[in-house]
PDB file of N, CA and C in Angstrom:
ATOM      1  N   UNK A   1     -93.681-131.981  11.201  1.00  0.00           N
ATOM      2  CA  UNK A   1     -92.571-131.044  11.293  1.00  0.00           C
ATOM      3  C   UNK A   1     -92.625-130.261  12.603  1.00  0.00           C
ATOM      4  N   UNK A   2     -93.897-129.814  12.945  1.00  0.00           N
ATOM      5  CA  UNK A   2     -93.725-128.694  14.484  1.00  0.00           C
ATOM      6  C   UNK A   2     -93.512-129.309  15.769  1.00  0.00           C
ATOM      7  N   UNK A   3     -93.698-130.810  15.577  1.00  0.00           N
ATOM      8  CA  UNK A   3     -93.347-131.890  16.745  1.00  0.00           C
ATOM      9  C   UNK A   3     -92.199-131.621  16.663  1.00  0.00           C
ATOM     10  N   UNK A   4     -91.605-132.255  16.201  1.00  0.00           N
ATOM     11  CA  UNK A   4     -89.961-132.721  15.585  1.00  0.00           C
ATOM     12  C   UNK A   4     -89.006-131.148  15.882  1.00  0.00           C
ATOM     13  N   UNK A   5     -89.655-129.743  15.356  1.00  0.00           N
ATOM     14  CA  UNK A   5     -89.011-128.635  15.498  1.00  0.00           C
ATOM     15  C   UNK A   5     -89.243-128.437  17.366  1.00  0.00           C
ATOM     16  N   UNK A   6     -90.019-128.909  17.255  1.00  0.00           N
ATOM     17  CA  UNK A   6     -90.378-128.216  19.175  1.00  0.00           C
ATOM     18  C   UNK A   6     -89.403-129.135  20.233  1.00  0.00           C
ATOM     19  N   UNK A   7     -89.156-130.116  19.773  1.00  0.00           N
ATOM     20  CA  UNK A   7     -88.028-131.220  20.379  1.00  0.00           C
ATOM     21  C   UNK A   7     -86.881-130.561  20.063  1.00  0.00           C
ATOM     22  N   UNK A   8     -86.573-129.953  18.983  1.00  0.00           N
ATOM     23  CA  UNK A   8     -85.500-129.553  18.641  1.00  0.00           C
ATOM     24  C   UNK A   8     -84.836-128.410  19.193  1.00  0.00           C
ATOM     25  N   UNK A   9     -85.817-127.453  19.305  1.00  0.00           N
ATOM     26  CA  UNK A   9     -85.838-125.848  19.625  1.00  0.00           C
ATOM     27  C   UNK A   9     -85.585-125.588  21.038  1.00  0.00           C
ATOM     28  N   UNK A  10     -85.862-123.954  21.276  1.00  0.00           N
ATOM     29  CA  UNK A  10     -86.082-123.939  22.319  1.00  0.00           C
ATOM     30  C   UNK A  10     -85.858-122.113  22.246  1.00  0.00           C
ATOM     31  N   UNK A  11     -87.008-122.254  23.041  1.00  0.00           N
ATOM     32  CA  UNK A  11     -87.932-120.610  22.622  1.00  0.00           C
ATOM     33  C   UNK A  11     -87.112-119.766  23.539  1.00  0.00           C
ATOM     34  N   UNK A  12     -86.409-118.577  22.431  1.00  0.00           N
ATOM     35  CA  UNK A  12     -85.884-117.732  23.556  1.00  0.00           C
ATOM     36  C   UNK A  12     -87.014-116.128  24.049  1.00  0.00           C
ATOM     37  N   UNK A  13     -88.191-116.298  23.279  1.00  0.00           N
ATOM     38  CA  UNK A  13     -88.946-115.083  23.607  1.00  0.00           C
ATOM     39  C   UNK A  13     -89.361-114.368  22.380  1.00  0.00           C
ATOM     40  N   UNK A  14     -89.996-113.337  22.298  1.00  0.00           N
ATOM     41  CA  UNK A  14     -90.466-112.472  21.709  1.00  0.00           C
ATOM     42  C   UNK A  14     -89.263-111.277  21.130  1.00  0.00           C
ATOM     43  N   UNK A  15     -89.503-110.577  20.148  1.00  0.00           N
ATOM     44  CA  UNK A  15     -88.770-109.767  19.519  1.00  0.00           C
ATOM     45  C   UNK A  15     -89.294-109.250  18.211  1.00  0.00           C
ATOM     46  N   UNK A  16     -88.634-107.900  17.701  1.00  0.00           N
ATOM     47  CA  UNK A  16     -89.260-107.192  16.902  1.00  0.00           C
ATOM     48  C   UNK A  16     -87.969-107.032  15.779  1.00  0.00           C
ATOM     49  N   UNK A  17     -88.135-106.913  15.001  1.00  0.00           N
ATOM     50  CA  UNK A  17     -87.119-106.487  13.592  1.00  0.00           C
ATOM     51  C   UNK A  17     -87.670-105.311  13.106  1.00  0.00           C
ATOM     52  N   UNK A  18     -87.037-104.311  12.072  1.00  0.00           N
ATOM     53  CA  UNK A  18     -87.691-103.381  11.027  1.00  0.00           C
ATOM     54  C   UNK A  18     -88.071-104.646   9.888  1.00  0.00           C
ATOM     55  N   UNK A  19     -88.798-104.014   9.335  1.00  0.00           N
ATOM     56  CA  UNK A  19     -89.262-104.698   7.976  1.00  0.00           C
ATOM     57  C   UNK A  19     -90.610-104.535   7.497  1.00  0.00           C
ATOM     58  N   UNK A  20     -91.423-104.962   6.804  1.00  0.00           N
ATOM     59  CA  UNK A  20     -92.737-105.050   6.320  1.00  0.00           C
ATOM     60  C   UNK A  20     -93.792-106.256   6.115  1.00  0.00           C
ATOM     61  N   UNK A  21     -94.429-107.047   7.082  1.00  0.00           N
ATOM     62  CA  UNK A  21     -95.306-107.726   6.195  1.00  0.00           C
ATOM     63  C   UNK A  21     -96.108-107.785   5.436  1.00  0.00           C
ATOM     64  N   UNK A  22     -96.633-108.968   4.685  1.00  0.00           N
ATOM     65  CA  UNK A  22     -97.943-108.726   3.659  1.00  0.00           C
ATOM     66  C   UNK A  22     -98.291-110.342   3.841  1.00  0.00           C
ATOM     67  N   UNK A  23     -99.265-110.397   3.304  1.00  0.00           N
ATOM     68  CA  UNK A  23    -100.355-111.745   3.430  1.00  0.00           C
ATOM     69  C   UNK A  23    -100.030-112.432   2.060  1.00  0.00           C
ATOM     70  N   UNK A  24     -99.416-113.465   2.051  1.00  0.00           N
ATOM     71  CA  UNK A  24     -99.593-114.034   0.758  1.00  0.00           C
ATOM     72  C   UNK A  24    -100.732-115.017   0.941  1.00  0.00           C
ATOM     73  N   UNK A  25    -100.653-115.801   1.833  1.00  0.00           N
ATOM     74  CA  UNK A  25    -102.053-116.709   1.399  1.00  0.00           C
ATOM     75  C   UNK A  25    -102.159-117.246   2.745  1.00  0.00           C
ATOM     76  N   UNK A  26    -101.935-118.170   3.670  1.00  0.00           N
ATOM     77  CA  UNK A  26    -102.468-118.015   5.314  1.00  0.00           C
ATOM     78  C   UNK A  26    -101.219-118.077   5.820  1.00  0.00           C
ATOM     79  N   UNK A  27    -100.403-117.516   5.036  1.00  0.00           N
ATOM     80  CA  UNK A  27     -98.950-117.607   5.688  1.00  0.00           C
ATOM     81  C   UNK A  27     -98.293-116.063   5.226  1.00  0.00           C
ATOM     82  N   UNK A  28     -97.611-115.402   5.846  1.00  0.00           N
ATOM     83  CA  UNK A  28     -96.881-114.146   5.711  1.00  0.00           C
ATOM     84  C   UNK A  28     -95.887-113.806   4.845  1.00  0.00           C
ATOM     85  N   UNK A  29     -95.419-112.849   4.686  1.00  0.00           N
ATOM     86  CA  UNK A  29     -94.034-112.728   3.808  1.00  0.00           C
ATOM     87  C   UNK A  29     -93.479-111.333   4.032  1.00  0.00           C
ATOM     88  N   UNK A  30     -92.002-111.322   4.834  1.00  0.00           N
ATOM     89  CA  UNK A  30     -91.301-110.392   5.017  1.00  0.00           C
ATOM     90  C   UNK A  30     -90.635-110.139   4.726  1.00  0.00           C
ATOM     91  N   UNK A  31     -90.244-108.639   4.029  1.00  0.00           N
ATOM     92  CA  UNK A  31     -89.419-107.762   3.224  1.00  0.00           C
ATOM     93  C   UNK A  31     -89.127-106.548   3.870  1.00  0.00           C
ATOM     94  N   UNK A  32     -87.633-106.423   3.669  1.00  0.00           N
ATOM     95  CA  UNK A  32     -87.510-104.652   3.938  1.00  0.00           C
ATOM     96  C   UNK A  32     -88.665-104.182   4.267  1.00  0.00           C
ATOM     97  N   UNK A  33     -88.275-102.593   5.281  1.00  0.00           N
ATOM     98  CA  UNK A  33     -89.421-101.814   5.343  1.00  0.00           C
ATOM     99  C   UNK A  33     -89.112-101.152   6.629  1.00  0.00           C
ATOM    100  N   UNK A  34     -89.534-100.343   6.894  1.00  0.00           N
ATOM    101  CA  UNK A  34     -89.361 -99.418   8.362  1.00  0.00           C
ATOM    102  C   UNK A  34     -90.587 -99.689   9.574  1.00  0.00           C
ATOM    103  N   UNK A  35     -91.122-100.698   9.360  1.00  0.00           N
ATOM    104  CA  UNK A  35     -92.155-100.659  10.395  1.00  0.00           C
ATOM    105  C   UNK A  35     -91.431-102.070  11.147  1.00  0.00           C
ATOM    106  N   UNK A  36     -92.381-101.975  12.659  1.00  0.00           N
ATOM    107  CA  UNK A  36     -91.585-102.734  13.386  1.00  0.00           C
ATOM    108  C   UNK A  36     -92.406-104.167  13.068  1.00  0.00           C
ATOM    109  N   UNK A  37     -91.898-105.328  13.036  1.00  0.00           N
ATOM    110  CA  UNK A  37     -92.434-107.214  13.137  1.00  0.00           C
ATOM    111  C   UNK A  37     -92.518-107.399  13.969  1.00  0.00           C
ATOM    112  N   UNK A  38     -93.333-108.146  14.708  1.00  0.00           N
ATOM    113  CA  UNK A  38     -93.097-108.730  15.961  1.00  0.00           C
ATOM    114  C   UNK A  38     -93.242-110.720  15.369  1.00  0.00           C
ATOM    115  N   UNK A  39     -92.559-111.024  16.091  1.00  0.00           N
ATOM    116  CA  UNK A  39     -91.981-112.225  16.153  1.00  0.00           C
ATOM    117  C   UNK A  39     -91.363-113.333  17.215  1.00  0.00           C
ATOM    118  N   UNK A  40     -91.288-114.436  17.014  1.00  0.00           N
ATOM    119  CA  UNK A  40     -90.710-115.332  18.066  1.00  0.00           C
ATOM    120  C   UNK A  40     -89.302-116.077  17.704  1.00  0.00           C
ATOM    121  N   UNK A  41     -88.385-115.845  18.501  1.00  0.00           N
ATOM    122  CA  UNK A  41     -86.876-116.498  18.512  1.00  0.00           C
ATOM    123  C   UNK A  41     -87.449-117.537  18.820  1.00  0.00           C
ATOM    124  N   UNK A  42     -86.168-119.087  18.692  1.00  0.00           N
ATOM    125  CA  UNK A  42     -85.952-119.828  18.997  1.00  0.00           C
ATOM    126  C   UNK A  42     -84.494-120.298  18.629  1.00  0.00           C
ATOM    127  N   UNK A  43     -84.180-120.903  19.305  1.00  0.00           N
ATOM    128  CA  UNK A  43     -82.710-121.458  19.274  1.00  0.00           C
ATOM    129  C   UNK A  43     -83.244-122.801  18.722  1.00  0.00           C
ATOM    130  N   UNK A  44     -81.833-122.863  17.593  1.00  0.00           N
ATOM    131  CA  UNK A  44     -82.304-124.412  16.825  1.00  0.00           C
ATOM    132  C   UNK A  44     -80.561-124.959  16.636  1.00  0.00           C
ATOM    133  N   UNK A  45     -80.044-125.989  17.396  1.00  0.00           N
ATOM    134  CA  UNK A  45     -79.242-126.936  16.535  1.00  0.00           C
ATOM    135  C   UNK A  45     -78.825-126.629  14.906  1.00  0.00           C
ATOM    136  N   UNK A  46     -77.257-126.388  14.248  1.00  0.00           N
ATOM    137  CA  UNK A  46     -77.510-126.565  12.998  1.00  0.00           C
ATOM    138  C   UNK A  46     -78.142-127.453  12.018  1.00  0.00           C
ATOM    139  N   UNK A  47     -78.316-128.781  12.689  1.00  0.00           N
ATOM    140  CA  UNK A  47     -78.616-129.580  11.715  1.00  0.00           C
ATOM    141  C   UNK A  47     -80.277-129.664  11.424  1.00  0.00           C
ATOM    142  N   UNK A  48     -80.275-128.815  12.141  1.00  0.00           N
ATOM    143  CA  UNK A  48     -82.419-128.266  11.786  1.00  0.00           C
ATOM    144  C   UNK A  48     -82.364-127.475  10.450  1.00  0.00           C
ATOM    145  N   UNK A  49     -81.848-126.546  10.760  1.00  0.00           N
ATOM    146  CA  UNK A  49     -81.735-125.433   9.413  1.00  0.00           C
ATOM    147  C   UNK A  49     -82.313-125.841   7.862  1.00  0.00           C
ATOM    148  N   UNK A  50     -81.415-126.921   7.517  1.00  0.00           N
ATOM    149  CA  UNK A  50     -81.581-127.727   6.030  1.00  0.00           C
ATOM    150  C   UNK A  50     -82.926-128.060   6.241  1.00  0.00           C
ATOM    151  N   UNK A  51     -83.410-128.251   7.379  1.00  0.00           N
ATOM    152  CA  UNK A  51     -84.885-129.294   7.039  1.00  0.00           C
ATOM    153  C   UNK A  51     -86.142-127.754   7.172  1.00  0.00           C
ATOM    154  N   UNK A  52     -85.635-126.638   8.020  1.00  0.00           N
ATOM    155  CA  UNK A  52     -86.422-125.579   8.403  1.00  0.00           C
ATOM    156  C   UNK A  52     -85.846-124.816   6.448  1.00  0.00           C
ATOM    157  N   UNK A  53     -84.651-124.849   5.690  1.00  0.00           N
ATOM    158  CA  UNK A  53     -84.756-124.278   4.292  1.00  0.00           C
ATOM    159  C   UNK A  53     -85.954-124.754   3.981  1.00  0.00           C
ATOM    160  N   UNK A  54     -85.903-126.250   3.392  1.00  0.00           N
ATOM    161  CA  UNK A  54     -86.768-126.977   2.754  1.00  0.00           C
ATOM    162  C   UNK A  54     -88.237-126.106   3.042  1.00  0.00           C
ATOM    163  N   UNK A  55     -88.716-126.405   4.239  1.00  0.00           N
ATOM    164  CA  UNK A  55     -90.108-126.548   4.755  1.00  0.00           C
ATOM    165  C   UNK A  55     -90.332-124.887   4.209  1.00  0.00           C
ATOM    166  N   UNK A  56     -89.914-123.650   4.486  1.00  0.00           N
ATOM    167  CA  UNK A  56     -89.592-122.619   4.177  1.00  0.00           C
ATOM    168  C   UNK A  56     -89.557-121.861   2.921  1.00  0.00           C
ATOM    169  N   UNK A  57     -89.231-123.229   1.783  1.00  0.00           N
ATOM    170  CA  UNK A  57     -89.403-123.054   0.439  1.00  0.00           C
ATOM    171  C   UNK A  57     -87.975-121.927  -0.013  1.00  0.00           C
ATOM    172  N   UNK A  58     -86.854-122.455   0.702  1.00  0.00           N
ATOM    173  CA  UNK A  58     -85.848-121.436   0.682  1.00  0.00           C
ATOM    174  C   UNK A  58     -84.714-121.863  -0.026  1.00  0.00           C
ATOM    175  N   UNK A  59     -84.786-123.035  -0.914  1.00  0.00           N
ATOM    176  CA  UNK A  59     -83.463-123.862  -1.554  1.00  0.00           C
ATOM    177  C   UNK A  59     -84.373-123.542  -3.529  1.00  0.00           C
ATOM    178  N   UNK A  60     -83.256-123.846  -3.785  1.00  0.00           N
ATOM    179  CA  UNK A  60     -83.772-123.858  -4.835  1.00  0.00           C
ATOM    180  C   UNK A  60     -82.919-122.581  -6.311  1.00  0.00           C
ATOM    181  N   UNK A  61     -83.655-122.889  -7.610  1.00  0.00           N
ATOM    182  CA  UNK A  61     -83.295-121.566  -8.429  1.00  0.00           C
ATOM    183  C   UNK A  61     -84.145-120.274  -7.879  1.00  0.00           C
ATOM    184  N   UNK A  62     -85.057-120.649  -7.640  1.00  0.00           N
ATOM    185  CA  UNK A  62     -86.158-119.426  -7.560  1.00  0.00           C
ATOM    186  C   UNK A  62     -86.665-119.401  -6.081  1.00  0.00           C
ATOM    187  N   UNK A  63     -85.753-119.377  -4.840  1.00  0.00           N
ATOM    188  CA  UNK A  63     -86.931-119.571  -3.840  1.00  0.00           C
ATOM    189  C   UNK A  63     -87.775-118.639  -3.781  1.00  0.00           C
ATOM    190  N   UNK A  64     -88.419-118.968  -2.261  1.00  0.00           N
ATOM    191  CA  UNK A  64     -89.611-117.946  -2.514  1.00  0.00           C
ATOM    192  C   UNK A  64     -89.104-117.010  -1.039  1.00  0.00           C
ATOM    193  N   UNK A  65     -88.191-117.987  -0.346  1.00  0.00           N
ATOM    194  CA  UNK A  65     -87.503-117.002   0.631  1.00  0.00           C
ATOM    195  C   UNK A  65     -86.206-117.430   1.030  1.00  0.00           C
ATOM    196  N   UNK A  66     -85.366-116.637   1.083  1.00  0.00           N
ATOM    197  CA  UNK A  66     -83.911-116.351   1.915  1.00  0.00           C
ATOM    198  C   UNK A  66     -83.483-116.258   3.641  1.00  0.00           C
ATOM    199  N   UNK A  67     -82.736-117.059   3.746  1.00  0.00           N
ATOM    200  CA  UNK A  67     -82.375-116.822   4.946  1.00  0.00           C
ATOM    201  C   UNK A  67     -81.429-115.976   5.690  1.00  0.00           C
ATOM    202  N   UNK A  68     -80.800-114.987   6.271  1.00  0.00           N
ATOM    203  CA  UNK A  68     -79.859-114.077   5.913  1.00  0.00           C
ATOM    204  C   UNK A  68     -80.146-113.444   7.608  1.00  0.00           C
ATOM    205  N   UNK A  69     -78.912-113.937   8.156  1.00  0.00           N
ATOM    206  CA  UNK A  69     -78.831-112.931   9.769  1.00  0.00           C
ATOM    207  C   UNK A  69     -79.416-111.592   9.674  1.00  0.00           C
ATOM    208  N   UNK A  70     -80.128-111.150  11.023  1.00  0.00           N
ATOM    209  CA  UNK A  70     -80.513-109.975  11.103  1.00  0.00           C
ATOM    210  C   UNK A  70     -80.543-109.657  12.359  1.00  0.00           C
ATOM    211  N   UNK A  71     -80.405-108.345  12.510  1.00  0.00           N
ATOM    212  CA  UNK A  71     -80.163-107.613  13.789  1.00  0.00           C
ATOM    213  C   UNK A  71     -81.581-107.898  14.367  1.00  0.00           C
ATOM    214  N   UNK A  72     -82.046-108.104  15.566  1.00  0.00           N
ATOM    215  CA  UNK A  72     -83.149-108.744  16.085  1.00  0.00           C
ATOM    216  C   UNK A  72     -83.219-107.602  17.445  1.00  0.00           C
ATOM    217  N   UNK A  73     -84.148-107.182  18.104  1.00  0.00           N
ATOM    218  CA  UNK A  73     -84.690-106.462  19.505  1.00  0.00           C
ATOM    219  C   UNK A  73     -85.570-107.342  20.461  1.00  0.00           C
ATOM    220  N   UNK A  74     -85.021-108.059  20.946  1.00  0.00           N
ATOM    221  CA  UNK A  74     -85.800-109.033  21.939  1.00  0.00           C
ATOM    222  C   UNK A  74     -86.474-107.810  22.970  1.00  0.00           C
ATOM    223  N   UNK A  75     -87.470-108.826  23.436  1.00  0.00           N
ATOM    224  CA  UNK A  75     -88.678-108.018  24.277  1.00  0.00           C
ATOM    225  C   UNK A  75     -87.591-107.691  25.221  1.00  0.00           C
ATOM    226  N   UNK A  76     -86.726-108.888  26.035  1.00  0.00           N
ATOM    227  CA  UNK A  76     -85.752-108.082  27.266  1.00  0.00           C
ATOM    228  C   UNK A  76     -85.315-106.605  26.358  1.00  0.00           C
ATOM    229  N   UNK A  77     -84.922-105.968  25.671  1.00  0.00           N
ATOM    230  CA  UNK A  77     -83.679-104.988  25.489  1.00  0.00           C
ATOM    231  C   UNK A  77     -82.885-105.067  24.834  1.00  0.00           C
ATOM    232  N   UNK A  78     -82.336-106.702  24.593  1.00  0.00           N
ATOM    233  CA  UNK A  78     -81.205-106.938  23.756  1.00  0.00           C
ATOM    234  C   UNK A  78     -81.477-107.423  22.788  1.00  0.00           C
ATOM    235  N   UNK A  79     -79.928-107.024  21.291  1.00  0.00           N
ATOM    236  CA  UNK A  79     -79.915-106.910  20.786  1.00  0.00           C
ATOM    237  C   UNK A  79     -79.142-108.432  20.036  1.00  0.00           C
ATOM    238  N   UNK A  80     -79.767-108.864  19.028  1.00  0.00           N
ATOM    239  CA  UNK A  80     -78.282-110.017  18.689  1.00  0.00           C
ATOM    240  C   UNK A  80     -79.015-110.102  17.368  1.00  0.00           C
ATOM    241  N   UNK A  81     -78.172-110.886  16.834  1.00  0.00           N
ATOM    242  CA  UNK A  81     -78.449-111.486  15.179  1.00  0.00           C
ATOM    243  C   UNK A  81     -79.028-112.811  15.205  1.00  0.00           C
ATOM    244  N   UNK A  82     -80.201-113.051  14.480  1.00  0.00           N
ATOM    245  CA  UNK A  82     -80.622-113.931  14.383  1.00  0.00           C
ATOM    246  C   UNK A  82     -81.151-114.624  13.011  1.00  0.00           C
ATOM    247  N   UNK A  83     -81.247-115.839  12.574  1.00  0.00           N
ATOM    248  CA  UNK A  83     -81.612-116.501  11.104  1.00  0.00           C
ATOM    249  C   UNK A  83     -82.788-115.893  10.828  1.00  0.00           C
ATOM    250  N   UNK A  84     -83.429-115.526   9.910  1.00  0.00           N
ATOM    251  CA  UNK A  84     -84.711-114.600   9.524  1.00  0.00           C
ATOM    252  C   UNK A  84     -84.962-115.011   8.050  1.00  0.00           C
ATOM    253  N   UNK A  85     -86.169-115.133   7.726  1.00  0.00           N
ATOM    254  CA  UNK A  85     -86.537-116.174   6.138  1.00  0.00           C
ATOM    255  C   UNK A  85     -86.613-114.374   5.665  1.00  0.00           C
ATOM    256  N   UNK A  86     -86.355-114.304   4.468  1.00  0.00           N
ATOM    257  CA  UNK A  86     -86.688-112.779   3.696  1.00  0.00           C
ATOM    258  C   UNK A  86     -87.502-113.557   2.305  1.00  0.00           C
ATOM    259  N   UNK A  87     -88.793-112.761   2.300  1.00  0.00           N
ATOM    260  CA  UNK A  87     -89.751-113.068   0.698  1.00  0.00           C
ATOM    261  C   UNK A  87     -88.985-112.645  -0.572  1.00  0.00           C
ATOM    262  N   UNK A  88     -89.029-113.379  -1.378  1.00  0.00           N
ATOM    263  CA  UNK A  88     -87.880-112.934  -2.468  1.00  0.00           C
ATOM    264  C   UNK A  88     -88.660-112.707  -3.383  1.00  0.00           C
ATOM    265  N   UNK A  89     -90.151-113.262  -3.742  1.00  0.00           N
ATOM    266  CA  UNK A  89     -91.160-112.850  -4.967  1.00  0.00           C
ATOM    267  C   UNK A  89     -91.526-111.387  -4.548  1.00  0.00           C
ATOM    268  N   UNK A  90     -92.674-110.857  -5.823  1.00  0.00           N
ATOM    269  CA  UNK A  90     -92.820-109.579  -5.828  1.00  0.00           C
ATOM    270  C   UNK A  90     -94.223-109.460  -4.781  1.00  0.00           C
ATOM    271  N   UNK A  91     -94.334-108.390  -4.104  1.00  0.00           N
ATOM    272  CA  UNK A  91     -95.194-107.930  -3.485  1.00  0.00           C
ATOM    273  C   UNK A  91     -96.130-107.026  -3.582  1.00  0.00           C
ATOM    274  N   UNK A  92     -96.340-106.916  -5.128  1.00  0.00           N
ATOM    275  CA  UNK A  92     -97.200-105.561  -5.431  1.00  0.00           C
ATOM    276  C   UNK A  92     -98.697-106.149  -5.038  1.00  0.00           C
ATOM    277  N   UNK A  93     -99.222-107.235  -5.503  1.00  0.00           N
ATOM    278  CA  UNK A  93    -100.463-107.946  -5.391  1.00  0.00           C
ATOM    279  C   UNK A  93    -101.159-108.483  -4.017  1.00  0.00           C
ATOM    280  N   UNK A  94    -100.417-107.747  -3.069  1.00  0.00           N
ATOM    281  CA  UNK A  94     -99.974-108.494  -1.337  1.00  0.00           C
ATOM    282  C   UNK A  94    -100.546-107.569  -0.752  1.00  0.00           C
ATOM    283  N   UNK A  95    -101.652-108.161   0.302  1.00  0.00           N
ATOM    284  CA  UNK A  95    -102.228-106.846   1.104  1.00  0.00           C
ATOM    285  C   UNK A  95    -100.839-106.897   2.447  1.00  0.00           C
ATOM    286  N   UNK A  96    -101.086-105.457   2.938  1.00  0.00           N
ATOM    287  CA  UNK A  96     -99.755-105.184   3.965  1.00  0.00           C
ATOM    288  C   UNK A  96    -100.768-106.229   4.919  1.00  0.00           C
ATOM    289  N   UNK A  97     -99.862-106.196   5.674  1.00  0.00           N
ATOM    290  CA  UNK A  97    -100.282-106.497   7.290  1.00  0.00           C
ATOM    291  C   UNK A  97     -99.741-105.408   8.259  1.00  0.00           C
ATOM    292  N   UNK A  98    -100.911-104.391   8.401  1.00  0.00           N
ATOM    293  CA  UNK A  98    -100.632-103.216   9.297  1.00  0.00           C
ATOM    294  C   UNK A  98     -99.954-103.696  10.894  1.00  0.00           C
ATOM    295  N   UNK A  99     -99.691-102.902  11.225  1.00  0.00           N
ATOM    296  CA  UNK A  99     -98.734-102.830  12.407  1.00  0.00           C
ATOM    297  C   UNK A  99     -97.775-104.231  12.926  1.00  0.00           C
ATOM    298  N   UNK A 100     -97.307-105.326  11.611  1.00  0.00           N
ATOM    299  CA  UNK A 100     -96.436-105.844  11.836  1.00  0.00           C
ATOM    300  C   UNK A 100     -96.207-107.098  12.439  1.00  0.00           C
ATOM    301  N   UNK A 101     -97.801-107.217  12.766  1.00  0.00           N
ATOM    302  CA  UNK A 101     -98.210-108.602  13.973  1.00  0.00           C
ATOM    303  C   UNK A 101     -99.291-109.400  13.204  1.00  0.00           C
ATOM    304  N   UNK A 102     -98.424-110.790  12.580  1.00  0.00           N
ATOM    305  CA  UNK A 102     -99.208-111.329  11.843  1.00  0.00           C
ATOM    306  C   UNK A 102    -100.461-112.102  12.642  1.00  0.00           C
ATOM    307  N   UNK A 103    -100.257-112.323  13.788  1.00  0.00           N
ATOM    308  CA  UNK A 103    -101.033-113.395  14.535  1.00  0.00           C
ATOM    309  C   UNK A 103    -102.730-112.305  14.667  1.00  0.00           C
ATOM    310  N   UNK A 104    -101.987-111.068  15.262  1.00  0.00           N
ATOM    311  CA  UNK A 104    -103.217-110.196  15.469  1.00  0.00           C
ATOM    312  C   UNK A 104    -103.793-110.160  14.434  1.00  0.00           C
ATOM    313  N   UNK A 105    -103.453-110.055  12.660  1.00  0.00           N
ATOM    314  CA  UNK A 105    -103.706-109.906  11.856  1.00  0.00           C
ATOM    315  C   UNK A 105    -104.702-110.906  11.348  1.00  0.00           C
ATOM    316  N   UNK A 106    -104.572-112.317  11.094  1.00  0.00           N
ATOM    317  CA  UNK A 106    -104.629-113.185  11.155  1.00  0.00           C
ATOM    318  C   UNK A 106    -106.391-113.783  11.799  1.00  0.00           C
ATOM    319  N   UNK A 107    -105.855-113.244  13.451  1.00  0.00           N
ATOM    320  CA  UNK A 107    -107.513-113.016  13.899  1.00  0.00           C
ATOM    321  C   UNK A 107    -108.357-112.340  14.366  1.00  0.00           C
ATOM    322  N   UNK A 108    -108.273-111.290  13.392  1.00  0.00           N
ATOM    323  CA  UNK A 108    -108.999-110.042  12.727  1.00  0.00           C
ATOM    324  C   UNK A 108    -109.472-109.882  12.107  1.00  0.00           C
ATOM    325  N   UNK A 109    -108.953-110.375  10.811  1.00  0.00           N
ATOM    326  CA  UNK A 109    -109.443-110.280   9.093  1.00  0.00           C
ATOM    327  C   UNK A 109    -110.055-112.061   9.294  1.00  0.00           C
TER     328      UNK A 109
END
């Protein structure tokens, strides 16, 4: 899949959202919240999307995440809307991921 997405894509940079992470298991999960994410855009073709739901775990009765435009703060300044997965299970059992940066997080703990 990250072959195939990296042919596909094409990285527009760094950027931050409001919201909250937490650790579900070596992969993240973001929900509402007032602290800042940091994150990576990419521009994708529509016909990626369906295969980036799937992989994402975002189709379904019960996914486990949503996809849903969001106001985005790229490192330049600007501002635009971009596709963003949202965790739809509960998060009480979820350690946070302080200051928002899963990668730092990641190789730390």
């Amino acid at each position: 899949m990250s072959c195939w997405l990296a042919e596909k894509s094409h990285y527009i940079g760094a950027a931050t959202l409001k919201g909250q992470l937490y650790q579900v298991s070596y992969y993240p999960a973001l929900v509402a919240g007032n602290e800042w994410v940091l994150g990576d855009v990419y521009a994708c073709p529509s016909d990626v999307w369906p295969h980036l739901d799937i992989f994402e775990e975002a189709v379904g009765l019960e996914p486990e995440y949503e996809r849903h435009l969001t106001p985005i703060l790229l490192a330049t300044g600007q501002w635009l809307s971009a596709w963003v997965y949202w965790y739809q299970q509960p998060t009480t059992s979820l350690k946070p991921v302080v200051g928002g940066d899963w990668l730092t997080f990641v190789n730390v703990t």
